[in-house]
Protein backbone atom coordinates (compact mmCIF):
# COMPACT_ATOMS: atom_id res chain seq x y z
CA UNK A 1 47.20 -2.97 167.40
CA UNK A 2 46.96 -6.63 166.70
CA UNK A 3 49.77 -8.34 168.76
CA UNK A 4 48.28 -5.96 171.64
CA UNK A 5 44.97 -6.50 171.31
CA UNK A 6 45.91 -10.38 171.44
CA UNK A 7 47.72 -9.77 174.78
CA UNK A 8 45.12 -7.61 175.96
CA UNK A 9 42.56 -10.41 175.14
CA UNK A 10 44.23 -12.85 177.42
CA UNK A 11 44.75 -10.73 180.30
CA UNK A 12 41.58 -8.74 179.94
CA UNK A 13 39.05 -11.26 180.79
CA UNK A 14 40.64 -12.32 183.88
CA UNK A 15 39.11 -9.25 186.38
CA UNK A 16 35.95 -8.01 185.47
CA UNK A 17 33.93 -11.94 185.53
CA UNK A 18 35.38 -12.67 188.61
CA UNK A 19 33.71 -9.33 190.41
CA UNK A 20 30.44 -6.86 189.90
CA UNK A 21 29.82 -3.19 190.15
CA UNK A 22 27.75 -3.63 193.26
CA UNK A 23 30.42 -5.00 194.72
CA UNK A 24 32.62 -2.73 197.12
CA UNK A 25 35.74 -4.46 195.98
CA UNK A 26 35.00 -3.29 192.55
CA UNK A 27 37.50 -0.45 191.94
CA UNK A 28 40.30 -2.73 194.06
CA UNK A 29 40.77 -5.41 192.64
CA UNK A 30 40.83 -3.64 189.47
CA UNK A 31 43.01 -1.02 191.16
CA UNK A 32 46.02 -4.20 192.29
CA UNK A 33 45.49 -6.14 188.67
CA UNK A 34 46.06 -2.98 186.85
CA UNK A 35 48.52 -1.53 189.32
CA UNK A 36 46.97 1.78 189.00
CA UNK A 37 46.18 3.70 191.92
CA UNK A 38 42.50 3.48 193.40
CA UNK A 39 41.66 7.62 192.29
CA UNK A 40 42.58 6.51 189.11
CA UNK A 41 40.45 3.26 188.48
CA UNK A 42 37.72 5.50 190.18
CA UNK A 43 38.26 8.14 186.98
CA UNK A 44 38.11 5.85 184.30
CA UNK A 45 35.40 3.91 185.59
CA UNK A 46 33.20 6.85 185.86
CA UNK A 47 34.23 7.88 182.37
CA UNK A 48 33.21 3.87 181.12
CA UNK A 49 29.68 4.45 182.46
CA UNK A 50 29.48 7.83 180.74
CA UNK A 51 30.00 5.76 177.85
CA UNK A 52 27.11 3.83 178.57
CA UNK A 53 28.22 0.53 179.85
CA UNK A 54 25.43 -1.66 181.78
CA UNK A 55 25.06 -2.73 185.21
CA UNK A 56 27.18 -5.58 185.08
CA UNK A 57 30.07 -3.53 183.79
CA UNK A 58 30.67 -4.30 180.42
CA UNK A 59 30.11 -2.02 177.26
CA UNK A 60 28.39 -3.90 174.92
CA UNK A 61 28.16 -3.05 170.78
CA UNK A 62 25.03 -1.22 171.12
CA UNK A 63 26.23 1.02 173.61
CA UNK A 64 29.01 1.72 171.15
CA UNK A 65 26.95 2.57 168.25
CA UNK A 66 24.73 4.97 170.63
CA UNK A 67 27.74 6.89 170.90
CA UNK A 68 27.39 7.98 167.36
CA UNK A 69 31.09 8.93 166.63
CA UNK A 70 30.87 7.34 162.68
CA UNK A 71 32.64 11.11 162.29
CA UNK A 72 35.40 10.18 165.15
CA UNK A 73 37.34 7.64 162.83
CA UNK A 74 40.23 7.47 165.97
CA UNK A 75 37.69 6.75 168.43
CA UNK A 76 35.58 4.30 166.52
CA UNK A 77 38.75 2.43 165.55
CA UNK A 78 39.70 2.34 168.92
CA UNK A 79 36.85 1.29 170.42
CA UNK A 80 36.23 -1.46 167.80
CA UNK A 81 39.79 -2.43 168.37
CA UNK A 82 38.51 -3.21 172.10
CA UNK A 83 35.33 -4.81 171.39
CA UNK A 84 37.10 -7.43 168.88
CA UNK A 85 40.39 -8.24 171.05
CA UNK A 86 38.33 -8.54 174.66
CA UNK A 87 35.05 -10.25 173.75
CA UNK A 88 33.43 -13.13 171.29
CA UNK A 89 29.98 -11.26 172.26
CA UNK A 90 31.49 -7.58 170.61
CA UNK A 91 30.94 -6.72 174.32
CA UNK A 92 34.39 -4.63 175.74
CA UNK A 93 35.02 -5.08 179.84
CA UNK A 94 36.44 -2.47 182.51
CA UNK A 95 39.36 -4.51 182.48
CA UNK A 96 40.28 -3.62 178.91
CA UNK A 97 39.24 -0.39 179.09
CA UNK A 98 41.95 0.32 181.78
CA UNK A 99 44.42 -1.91 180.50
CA UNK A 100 44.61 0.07 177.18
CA UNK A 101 44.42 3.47 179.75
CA UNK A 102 47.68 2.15 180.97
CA UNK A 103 49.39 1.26 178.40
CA UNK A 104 48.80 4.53 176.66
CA UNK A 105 50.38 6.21 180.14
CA UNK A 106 53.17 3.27 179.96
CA UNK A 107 54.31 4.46 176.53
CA UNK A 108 54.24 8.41 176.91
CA UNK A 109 56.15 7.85 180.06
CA UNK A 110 58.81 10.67 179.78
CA UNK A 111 61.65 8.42 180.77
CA UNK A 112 60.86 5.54 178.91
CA UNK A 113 58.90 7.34 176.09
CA UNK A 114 58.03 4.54 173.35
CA UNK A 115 57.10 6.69 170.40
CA UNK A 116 57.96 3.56 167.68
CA UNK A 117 54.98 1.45 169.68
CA UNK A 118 52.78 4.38 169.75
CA UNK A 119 53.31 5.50 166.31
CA UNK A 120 52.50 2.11 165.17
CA UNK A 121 49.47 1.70 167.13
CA UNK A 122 48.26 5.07 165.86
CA UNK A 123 48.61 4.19 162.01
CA UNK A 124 46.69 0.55 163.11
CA UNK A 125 43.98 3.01 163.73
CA UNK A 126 43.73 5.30 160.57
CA UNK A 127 42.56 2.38 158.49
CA UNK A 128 42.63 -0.98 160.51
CA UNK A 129 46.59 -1.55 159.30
CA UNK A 130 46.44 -1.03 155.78
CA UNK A 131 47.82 1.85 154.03
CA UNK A 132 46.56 4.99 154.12
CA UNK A 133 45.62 6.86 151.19
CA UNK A 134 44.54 10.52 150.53
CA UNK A 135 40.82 10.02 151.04
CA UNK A 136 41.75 8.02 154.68
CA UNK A 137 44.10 10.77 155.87
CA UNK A 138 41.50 13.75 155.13
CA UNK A 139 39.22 11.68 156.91
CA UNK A 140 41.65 11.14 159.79
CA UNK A 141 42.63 15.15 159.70
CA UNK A 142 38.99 15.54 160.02
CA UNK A 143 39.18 13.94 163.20
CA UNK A 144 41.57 16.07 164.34
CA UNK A 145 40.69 19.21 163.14
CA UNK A 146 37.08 19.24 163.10
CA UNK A 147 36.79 22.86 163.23
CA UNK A 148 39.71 23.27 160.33
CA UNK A 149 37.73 24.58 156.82
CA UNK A 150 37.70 21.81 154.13
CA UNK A 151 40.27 23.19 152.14
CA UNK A 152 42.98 23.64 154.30
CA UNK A 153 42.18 19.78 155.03
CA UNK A 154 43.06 18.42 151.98
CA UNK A 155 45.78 21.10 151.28
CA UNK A 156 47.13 19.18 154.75
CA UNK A 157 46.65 15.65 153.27
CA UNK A 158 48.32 16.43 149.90
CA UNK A 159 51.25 17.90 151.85
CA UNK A 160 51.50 14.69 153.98
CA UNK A 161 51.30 12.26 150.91
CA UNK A 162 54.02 14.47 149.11
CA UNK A 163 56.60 14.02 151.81
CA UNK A 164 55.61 10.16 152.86
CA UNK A 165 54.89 9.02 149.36
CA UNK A 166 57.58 10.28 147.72
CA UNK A 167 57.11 7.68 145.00
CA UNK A 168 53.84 8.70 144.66
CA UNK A 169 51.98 5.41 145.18
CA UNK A 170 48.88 6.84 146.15
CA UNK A 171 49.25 5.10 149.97
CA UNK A 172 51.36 5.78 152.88
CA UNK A 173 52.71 2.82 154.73
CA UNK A 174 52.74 2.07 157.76
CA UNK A 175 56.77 1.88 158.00
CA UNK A 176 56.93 5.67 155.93
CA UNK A 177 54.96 7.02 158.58
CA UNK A 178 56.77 5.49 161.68
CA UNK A 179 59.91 6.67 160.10
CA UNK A 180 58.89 9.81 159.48
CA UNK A 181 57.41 10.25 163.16
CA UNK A 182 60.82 9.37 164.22
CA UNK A 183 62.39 12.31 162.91
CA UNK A 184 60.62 14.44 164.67
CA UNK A 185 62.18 15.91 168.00
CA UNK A 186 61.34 13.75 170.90
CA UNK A 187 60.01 16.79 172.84
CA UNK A 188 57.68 17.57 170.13
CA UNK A 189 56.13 14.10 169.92
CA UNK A 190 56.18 13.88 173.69
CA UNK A 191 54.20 16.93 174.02
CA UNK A 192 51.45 15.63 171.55
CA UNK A 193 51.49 12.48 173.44
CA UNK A 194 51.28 13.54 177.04
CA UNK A 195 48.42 11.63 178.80
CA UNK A 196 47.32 11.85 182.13
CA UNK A 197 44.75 9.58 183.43
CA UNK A 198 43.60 12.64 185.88
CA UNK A 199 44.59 15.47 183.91
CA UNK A 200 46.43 18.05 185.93
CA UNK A 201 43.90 20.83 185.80
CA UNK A 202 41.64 18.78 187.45
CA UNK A 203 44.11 18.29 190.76
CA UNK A 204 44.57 22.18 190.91
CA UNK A 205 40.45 22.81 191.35
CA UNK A 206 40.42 19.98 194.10
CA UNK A 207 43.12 21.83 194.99
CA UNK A 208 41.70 24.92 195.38
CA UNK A 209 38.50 23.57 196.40
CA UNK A 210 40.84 22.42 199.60
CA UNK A 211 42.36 25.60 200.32
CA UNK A 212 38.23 27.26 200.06
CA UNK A 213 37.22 25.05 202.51
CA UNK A 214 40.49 25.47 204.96
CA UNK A 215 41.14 28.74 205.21
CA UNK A 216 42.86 28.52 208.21
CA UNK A 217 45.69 25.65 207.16
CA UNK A 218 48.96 26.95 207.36
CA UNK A 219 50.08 23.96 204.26
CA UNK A 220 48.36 25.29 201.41
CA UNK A 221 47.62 23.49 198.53
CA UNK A 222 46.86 20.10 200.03
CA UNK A 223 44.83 17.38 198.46
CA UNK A 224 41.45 17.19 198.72
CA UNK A 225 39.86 14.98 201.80
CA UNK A 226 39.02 11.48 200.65
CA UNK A 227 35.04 11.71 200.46
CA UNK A 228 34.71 7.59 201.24
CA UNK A 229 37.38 7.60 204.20
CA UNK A 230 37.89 11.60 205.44
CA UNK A 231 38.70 10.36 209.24
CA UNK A 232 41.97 8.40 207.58
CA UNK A 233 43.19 11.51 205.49
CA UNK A 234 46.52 12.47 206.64
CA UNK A 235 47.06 15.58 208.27
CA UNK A 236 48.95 18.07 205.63
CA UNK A 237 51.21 19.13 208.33
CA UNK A 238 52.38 15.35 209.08
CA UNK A 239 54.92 13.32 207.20
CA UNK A 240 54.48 11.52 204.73
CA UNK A 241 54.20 7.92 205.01
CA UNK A 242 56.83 4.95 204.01
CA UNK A 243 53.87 3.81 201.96
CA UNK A 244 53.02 7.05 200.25
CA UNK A 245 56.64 7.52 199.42
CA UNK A 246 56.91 4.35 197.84
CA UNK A 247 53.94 4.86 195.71
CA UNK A 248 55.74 8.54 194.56
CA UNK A 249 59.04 6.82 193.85
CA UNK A 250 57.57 3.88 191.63
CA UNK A 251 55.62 6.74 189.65
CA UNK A 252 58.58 8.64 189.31
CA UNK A 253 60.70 6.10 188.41
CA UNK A 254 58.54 6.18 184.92
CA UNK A 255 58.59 10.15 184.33
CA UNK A 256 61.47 12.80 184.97
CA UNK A 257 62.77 11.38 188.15
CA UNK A 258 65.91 13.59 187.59
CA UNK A 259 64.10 16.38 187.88
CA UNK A 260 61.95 15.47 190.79
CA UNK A 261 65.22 14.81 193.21
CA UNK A 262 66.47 18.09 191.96
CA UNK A 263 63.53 19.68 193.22
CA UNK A 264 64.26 17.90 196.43
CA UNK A 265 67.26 19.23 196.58
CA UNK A 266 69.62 16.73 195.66
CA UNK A 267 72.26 17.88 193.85
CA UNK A 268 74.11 16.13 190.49
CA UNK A 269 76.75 14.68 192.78
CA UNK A 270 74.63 13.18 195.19
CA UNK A 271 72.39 12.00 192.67
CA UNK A 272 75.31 10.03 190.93
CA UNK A 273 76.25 8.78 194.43
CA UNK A 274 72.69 7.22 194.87
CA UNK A 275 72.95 5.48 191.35
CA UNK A 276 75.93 3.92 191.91
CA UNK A 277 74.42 2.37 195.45
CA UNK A 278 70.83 1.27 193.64
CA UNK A 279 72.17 1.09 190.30
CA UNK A 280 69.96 -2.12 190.20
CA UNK A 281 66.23 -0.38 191.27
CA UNK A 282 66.02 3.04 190.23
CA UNK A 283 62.75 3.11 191.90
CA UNK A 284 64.42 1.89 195.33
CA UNK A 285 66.86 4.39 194.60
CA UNK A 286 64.29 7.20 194.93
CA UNK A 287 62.57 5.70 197.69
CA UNK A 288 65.70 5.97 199.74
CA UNK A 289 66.47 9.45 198.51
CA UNK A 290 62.77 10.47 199.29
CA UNK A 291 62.93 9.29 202.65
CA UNK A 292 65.97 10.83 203.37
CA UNK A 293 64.78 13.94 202.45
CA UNK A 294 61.82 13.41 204.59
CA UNK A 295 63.72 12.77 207.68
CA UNK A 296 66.71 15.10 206.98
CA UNK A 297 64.63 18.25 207.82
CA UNK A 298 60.93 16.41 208.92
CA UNK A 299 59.23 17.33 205.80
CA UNK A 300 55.60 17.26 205.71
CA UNK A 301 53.38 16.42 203.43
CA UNK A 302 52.15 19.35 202.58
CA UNK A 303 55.88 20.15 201.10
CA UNK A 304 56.19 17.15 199.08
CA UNK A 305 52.51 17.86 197.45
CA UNK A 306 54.40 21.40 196.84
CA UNK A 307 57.58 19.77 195.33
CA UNK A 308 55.27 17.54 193.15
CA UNK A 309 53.44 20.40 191.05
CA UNK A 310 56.69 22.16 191.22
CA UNK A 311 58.42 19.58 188.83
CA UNK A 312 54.93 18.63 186.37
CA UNK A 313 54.18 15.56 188.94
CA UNK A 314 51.00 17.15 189.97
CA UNK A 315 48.69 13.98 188.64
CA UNK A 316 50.78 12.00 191.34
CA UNK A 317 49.11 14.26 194.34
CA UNK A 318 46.21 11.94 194.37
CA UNK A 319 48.34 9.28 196.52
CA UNK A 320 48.95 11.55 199.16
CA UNK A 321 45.10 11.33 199.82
């Protein structure tokens, strides 16, 4: 990860010095640099102080080494990788920690799925970007399998050497393994790779949660009431607004978008129609069709949270909050 962690250096220090926990413009203005939506700067920064950053926001080295993961070689790797591209003082901010959030999500995007970068920023972590050899990889299947018995490990890590060493070197390189990554099926890798920065089991219980507490609503499913602004949460039975559809059609812009206007309704033809008009902005392409399809028959937006889970957008509910 060395050309990224170089990138990620120079934009990473930008956010986090310039703000403070305490203040209440924390999570937005991390929430507009990052272009991530507020819910989700709100997730990851509760997940950075259950790593054990400090009051001013930063994770420093000791906090790392508290988390005692010397048997986690991923996670070690990637948090050193952190801690040496964002700061001289081995200290790692918010603002990396979401930047390298999003552009995990920014690479397993569905439409846009960039397995070669990903690939190649996963062997940077087995061993720092040297080859691997046999004793690396049972460490790194390990990692992965830490309930697998010992045996069945190495059995694992002789197979993998056998088919990317053929030459029988005694390392894998990092080229061998991207290549042979690449011949898996897409769906396969994508599947491994999914990441959602609010998983989707978690919407469902807030989901559910919703409908407990409103068992009268006719909508069910709805989101669950913001807990900082509840007075401004739409109404499930209102439409959705210009703003909210926007925010849906520059998510799905990155994921199956095809799918999504099917499950609007739209059929092939009229979806060919639209990308002929916007062939320049597919994401102003499905803005239009969304609001179309809000007007056409006064949807609500208690249908598009509906349509959403319908087509594996569920992590997307949280802008209709």
């Amino acid at each position: 990860m060395g050309s990224l962690a170089t990138k990620f250096r120079e934009e990473g220090s930008k956010v986090s010095p310039s703000t403070h926990p305490r203040s209440p413009e924390w999570i937005t203005v991390h929430s507009r640099a990052c272009n991530l939506a507020v819910v989700e700067v709100e997730r990851l920064w509760m997940r950075f102080q259950q790593l054990g950053c400090t009051e001013n926001g930063v994770l420093p080295r000791q906090a790392i080494e508290r988390l005692n993961l010397k048997d986690d070689l991923l996670a070690t790797n990637v948090l050193k990788s952190l801690q040496t591209a964002y700061s001289e003082n081995e200290m790692i901010t918010f603002h990396a920690f979401l930047l390298m959030n999003l552009w995990v999500v920014e690479c397993c995007d569905v439409e846009k799925f960039k397995f070669d970068a990903l690939l190649r920023a996963i062997f940077t972590l087995f061993n720092n970007s040297d080859p691997v050899d046999k004793d690396t990889l049972i460490t790194v299947l390990r990692s992965v399998y830490p309930h697998e018995d010992e045996k069945e490990v190495k059995r694992s890590a002789e197979t993998f050497m056998l088919f990317l060493d053929p030459e029988n070197t005694g390392y894998i390189e990092q080229d061998a393994f991207v290549s042979w990554g690449k011949n898996l099926p897409v769906e396969t890798l994508q599947n491994i790779f999914i990441y959602h920065i609010i998983p989707p089991e978690v919407l469902d219980r807030a989901n559910l949660e919703f409908e407990r507490e409103n068992p009268h609503n006719t909508n069910r499913g709805g989101p669950t009431p913001s807990p900082r602004a509840p007075s401004t949460r739409p109404s499930l039975s209102e439409q959705p607004t210009d703003s909210v559809l926007q925010q849906v059609a520059d998510k799905a812009s990155r994921r199956d978008w095809r799918l999504l206007l099917n499950s609007l309704n739209y059929t092939d033809d009229e979806v060919s129609e639209y990308q002929q008009r916007y062939s320049h902005d597919r994401t102003e392409m499905i803005y239009k069709m969304l609001i179309n399809w809000r007007n056409k028959d006064s949807k609500t937006t208690s249908d598009l949270h509906n349509v959403l889970r319908s087509c594996g957008m569920g992590d997307f509910i949280s802008v209709l909050m």
